[in-house]
N, C-alpha and C. Protein backbone atom coordinates (compact mmCIF):
# COMPACT_ATOMS: atom_id res chain seq x y z
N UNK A 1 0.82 -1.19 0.00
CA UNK A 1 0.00 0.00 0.00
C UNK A 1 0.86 1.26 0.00
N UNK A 2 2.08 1.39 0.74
CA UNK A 2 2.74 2.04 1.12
C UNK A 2 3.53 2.82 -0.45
N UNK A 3 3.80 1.54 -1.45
CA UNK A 3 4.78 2.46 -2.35
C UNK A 3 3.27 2.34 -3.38
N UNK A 4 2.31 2.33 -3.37
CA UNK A 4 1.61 3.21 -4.19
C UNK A 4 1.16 4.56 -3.35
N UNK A 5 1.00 4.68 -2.60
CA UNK A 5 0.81 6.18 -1.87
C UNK A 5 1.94 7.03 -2.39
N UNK A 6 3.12 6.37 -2.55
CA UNK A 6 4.28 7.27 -2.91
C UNK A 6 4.29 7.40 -4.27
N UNK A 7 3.52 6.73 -5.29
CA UNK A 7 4.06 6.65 -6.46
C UNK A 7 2.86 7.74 -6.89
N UNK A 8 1.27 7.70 -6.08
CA UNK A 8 0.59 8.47 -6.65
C UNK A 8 1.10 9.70 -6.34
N UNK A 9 1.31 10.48 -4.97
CA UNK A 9 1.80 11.08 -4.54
C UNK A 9 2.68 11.67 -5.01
N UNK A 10 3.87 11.29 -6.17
CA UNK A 10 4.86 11.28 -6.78
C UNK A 10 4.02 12.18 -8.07
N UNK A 11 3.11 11.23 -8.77
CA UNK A 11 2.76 11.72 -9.94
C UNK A 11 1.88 12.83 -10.01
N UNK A 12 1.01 13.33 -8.48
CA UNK A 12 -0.07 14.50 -8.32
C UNK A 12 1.44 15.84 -8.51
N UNK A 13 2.25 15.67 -7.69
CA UNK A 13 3.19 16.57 -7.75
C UNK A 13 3.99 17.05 -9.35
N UNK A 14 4.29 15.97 -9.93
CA UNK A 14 4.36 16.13 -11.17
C UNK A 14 3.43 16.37 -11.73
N UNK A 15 2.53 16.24 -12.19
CA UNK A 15 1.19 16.80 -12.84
C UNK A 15 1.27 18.32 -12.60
N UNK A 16 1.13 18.91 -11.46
CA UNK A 16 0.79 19.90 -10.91
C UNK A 16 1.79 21.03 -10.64
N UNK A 17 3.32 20.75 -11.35
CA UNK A 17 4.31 21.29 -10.92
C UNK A 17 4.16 22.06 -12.80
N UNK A 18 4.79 23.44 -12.32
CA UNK A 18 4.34 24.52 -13.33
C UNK A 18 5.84 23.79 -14.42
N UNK A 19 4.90 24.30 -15.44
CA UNK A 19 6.32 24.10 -16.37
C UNK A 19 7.35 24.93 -16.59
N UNK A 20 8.60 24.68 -17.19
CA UNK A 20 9.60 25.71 -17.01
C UNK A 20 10.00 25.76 -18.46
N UNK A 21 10.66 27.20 -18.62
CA UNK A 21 11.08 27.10 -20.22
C UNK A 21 12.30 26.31 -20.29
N UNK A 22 12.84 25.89 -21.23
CA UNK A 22 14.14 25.14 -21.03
C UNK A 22 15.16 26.34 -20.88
N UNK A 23 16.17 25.34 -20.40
CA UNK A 23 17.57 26.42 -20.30
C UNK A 23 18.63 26.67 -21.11
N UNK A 24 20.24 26.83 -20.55
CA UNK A 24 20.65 26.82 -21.22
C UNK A 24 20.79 28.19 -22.76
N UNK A 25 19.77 28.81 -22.72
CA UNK A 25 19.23 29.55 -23.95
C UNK A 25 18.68 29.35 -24.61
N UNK A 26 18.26 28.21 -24.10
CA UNK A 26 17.07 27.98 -25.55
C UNK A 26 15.54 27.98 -24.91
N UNK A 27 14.82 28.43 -25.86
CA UNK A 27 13.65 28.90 -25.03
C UNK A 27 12.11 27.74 -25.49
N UNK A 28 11.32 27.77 -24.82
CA UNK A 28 10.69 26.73 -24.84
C UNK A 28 9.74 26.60 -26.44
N UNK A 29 9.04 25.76 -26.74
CA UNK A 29 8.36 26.06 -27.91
C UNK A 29 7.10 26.70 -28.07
N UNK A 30 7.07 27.60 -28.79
CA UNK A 30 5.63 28.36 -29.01
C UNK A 30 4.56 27.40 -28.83
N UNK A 31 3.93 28.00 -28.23
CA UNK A 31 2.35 27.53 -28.35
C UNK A 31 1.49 27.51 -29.31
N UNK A 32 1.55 28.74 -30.07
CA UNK A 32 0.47 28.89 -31.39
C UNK A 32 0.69 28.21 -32.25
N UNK A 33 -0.14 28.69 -33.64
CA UNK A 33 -0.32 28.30 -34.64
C UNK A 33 0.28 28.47 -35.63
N UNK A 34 1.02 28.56 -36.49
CA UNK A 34 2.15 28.86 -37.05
C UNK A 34 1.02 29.53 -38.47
N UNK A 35 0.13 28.27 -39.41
CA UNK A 35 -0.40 29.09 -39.90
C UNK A 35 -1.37 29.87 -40.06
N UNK A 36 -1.89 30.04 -38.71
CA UNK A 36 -2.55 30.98 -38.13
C UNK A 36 -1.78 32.15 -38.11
N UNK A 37 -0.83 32.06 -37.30
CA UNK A 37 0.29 33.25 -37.50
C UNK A 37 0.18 34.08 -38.48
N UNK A 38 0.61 33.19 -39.71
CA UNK A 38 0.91 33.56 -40.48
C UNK A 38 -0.41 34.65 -41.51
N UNK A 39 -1.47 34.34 -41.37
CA UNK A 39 -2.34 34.53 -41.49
C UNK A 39 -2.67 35.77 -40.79
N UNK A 40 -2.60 36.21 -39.54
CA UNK A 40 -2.76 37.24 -38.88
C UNK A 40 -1.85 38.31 -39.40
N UNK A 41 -0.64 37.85 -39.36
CA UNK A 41 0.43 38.40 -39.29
C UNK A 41 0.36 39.47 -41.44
N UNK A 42 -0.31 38.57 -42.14
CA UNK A 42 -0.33 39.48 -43.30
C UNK A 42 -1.73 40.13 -43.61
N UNK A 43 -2.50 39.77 -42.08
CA UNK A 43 -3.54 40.45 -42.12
C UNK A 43 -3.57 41.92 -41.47
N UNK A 44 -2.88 41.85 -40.25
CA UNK A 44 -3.08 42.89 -39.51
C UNK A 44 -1.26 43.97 -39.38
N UNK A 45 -0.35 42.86 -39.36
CA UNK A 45 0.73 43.65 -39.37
C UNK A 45 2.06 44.08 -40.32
N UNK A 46 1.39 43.57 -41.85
CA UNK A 46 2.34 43.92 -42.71
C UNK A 46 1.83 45.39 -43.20
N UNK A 47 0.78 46.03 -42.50
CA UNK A 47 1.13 47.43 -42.37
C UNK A 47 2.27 48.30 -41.60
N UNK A 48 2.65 47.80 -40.61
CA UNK A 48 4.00 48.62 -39.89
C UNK A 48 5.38 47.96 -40.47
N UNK A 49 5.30 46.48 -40.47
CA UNK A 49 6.41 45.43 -40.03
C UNK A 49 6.62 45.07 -41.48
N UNK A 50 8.16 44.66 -41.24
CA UNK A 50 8.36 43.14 -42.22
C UNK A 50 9.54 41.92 -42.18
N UNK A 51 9.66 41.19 -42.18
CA UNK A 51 10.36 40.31 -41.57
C UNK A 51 11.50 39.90 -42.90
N UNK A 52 12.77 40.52 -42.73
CA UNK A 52 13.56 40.52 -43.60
C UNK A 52 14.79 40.11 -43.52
N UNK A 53 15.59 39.25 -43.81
CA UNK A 53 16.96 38.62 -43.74
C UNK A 53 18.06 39.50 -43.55
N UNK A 54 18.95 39.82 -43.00
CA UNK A 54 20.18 40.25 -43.07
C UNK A 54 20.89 40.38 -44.40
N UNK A 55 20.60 39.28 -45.12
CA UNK A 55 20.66 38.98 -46.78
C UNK A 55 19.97 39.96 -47.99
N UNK A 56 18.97 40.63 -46.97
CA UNK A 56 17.88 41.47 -47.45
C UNK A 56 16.40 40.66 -48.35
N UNK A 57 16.81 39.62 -47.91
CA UNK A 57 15.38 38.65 -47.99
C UNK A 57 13.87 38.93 -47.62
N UNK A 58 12.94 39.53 -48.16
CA UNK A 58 11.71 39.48 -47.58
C UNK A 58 11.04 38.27 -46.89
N UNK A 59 10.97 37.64 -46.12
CA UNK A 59 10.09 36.86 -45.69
C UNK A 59 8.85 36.75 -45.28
N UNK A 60 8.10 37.76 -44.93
CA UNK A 60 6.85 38.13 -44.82
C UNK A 60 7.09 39.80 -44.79
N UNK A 61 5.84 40.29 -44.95
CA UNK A 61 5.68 42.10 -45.36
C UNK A 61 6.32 42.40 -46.65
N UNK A 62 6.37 43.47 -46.72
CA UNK A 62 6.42 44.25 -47.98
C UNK A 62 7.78 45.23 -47.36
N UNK A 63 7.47 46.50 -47.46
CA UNK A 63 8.49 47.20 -47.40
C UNK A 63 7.85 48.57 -46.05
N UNK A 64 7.38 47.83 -45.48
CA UNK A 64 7.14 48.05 -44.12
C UNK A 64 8.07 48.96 -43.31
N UNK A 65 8.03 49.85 -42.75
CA UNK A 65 9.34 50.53 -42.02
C UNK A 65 8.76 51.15 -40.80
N UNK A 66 7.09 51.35 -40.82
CA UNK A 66 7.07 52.17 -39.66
C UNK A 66 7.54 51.20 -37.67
N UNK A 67 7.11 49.91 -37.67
CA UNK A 67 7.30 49.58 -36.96
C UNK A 67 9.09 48.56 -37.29
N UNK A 68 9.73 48.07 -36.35
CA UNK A 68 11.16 47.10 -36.59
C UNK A 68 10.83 46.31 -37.27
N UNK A 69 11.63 45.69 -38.04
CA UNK A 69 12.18 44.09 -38.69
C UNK A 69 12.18 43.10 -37.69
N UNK A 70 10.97 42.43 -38.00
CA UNK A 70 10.88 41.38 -36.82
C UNK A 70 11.36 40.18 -36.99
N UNK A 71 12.50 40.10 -37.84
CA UNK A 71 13.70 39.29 -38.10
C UNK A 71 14.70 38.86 -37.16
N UNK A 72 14.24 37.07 -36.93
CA UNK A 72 14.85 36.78 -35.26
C UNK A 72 14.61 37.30 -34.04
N UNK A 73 13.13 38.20 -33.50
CA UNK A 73 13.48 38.68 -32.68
C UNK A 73 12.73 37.65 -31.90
N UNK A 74 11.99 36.56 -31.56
CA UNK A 74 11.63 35.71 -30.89
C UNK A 74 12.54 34.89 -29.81
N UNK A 75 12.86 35.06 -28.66
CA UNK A 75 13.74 34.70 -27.91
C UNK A 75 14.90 35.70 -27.68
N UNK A 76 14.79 36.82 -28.28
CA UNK A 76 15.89 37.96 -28.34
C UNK A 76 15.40 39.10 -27.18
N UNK A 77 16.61 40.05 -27.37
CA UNK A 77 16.19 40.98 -26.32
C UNK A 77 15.36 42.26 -27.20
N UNK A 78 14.63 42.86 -25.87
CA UNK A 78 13.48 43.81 -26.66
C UNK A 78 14.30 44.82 -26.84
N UNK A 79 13.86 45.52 -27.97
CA UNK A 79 14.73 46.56 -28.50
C UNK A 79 15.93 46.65 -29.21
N UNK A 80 16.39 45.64 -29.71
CA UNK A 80 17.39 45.51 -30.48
C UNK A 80 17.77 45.65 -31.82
N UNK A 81 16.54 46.16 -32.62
CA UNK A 81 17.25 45.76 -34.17
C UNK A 81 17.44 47.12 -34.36
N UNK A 82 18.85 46.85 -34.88
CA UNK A 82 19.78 47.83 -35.06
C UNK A 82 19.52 48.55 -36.06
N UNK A 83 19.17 50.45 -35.99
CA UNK A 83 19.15 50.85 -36.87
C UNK A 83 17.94 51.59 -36.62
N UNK A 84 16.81 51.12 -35.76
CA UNK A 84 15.39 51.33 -35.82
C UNK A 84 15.65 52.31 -34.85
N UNK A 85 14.60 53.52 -34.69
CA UNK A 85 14.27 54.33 -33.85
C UNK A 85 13.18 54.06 -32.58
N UNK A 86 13.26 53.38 -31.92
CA UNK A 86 12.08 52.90 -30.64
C UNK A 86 12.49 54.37 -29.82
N UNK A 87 10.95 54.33 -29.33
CA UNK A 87 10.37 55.09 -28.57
C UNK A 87 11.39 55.08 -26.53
N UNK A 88 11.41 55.92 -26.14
CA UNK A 88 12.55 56.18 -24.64
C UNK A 88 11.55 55.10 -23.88
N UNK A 89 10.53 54.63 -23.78
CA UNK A 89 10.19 53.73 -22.82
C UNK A 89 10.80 52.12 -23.30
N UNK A 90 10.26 52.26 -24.83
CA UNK A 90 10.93 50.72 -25.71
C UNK A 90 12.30 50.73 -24.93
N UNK A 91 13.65 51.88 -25.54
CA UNK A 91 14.65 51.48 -25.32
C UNK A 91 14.90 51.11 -23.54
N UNK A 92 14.39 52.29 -22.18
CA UNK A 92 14.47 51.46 -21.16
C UNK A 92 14.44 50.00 -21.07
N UNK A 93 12.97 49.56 -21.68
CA UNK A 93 12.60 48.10 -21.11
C UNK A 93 14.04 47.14 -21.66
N UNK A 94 14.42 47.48 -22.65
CA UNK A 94 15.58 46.95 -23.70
C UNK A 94 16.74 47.02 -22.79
N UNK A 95 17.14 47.83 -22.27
CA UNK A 95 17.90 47.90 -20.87
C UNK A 95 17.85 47.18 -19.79
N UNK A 96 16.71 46.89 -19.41
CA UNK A 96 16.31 45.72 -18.78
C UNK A 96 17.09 44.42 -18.64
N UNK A 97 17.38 44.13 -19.75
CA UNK A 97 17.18 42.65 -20.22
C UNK A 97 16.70 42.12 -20.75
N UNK A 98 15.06 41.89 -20.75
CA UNK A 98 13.89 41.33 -21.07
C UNK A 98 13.77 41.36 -22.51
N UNK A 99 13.51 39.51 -22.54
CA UNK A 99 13.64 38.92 -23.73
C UNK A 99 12.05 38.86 -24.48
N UNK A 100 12.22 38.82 -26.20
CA UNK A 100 10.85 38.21 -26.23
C UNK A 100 10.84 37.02 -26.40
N UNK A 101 10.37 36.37 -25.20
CA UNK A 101 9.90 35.45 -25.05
C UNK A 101 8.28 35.21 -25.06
N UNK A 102 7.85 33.99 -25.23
CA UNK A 102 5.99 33.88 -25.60
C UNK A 102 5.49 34.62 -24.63
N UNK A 103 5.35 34.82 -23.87
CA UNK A 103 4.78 35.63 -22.17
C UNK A 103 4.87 36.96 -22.69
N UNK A 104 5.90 37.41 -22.89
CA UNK A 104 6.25 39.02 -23.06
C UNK A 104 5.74 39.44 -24.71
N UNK A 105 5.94 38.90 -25.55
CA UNK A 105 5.28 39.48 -26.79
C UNK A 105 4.00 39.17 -26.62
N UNK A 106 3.26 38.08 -26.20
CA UNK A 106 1.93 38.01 -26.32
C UNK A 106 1.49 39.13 -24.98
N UNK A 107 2.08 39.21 -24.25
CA UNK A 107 1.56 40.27 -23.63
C UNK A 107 1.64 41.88 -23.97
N UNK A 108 2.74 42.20 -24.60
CA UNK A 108 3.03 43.14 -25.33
C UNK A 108 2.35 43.42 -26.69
N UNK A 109 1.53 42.47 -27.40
CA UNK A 109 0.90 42.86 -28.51
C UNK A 109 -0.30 42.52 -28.21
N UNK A 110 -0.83 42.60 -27.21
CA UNK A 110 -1.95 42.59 -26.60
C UNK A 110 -2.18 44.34 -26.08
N UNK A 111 -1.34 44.87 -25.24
CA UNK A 111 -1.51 46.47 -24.51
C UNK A 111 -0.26 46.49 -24.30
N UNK A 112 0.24 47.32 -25.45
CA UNK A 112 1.85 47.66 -25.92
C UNK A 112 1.94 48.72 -24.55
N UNK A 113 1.43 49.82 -24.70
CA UNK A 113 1.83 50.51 -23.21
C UNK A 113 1.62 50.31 -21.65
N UNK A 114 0.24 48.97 -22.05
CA UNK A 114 0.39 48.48 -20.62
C UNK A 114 1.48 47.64 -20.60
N UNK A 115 1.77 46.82 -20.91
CA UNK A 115 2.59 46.13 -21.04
C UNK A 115 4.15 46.71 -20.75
N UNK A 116 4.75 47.98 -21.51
CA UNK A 116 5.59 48.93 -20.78
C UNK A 116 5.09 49.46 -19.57
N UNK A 117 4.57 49.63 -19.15
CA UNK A 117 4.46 50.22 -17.68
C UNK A 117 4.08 48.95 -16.59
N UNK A 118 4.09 48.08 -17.09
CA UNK A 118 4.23 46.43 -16.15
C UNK A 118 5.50 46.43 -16.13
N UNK A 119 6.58 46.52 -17.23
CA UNK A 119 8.08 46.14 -17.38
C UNK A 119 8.74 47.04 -16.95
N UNK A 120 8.27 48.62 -16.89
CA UNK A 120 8.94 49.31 -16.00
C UNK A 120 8.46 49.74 -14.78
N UNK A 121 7.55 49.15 -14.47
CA UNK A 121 7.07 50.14 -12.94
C UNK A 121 6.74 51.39 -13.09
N UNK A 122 6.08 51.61 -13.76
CA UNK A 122 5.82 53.03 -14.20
C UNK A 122 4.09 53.08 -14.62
N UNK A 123 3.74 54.31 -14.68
CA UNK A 123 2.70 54.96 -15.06
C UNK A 123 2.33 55.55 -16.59
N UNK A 124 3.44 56.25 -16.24
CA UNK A 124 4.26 56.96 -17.36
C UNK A 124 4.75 56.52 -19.00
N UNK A 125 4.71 55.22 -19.02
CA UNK A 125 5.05 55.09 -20.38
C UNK A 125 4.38 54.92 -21.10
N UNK A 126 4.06 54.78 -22.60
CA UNK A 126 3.89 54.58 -23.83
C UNK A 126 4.63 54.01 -24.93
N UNK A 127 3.66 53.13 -25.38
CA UNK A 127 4.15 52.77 -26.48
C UNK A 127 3.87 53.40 -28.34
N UNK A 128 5.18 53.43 -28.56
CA UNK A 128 4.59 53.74 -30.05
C UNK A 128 3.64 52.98 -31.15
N UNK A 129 3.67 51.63 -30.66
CA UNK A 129 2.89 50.49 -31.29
C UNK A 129 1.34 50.98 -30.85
N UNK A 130 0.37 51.40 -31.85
CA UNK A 130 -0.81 51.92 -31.53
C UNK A 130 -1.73 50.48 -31.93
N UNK A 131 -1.69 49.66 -32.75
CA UNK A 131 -2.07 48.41 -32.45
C UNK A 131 -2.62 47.25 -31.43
N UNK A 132 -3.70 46.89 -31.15
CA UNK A 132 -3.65 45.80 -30.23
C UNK A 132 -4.31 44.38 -30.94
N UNK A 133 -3.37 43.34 -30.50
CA UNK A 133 -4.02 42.18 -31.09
C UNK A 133 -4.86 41.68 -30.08
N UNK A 134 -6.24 41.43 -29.77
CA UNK A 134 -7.59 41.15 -28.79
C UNK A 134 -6.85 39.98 -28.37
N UNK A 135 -6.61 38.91 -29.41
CA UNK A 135 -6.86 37.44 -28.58
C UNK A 135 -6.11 36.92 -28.55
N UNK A 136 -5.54 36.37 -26.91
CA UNK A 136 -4.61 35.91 -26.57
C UNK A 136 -3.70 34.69 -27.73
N UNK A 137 -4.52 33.83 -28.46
CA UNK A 137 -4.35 32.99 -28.83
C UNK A 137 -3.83 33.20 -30.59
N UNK A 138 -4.67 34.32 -30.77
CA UNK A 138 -4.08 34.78 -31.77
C UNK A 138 -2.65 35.44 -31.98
N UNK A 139 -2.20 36.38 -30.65
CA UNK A 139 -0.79 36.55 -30.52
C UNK A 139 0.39 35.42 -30.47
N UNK A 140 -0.33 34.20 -29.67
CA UNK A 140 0.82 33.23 -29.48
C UNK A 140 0.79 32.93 -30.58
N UNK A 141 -0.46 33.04 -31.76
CA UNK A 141 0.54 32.37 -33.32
C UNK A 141 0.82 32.99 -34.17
N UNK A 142 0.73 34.58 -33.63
CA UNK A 142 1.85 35.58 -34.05
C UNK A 142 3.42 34.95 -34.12
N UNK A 143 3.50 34.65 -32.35
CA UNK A 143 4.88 34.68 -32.28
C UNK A 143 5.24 33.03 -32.99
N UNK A 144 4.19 32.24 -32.87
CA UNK A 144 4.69 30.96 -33.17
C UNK A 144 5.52 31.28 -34.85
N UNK A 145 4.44 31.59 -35.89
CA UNK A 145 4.95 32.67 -37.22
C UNK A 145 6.43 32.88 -37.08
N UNK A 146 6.21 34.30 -35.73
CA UNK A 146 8.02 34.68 -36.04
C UNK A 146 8.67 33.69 -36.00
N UNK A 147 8.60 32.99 -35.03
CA UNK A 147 9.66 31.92 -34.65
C UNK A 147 9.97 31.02 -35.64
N UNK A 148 9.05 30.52 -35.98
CA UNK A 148 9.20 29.59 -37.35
C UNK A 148 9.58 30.29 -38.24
N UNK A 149 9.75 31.51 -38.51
CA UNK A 149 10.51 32.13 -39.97
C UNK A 149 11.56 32.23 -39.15
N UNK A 150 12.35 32.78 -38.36
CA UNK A 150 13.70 33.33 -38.03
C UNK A 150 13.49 33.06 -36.56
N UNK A 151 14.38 32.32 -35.39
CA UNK A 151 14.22 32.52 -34.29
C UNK A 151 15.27 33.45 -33.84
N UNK A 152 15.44 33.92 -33.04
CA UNK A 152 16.84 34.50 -32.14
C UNK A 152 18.12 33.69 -32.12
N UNK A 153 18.69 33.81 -32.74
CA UNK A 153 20.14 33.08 -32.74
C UNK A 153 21.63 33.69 -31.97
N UNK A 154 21.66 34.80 -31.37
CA UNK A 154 21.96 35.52 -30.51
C UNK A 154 23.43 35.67 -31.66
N UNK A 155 23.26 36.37 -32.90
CA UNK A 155 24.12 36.91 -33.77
C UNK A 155 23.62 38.24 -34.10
């Protein structure tokens, strides 16, 4: 009786124990839909964006400039592509640390300035991204999209 008490006991704890992203640097796998993503993604945001190679490859968008090149930035740090003009709250949070990871872009393209003023403790900020994507589920296959075209390769 004794080592099934332990074994169930064993497995309620596992069941119930939160998951973790992996380590190491590598970050766990998107949740969404990839061609859902993809789908959103030339529905609603190849007006700002476009996702373009270093090579100068289009991969999704057109010739997009008002918002960054969302080329690799999935697992990367916020604020980074070089060249772009982000807004003094963007570059703080970018200071930070804080990666996009699934949590933080889906929360971030959900309430871009709430979302800055969660990451900085603040009241005060704004985002330049005037956009909001409503549904949760639809952002994660935003990012699932990015990820599957270009992930963060930390180059």
């Amino acid at each position: 009786m004794k080592p099934f008490i332990a074994t169930a006991t064993a497995a309620a704890l596992l069941l119930s124990a939160p998951a973790f992203a992996a380590t190491d640097g590598e970050s766990a796998a998107p949740s969404g839909d990839i061609a859902a993503g993809e789908a959103a993604f030339a529905k609603q945001c190849v007006t700002c964006h476009v996702v373009k190679t270093d090579d100068g490859e289009t991969l999704a968008g057109n010739r997009a400039v008002v918002g960054p090149n969302l080329y690799g930035i999935t697992g990367g740090p916020v604020a980074a592509v070089e060249g772009f003009r982000y807004g003094k709250p963007m570059v703080e949070a970018g200071e930070t640390d804080v990666i996009w990871d699934e949590e933080n872009f889906v929360a971030y393209v959900q309430d871009p300035s709430d979302w800055l003023k969660t990451t900085l403790d603040t009241n005060k900020a704004r985002s330049k991204m005037a956009w909001k994507v409503r549904d949760p589920q639809e952002a994660a296959d935003l990012y699932a999209y990015l990820h599957d075209l270009a992930p963060y390769t930390g180059e």
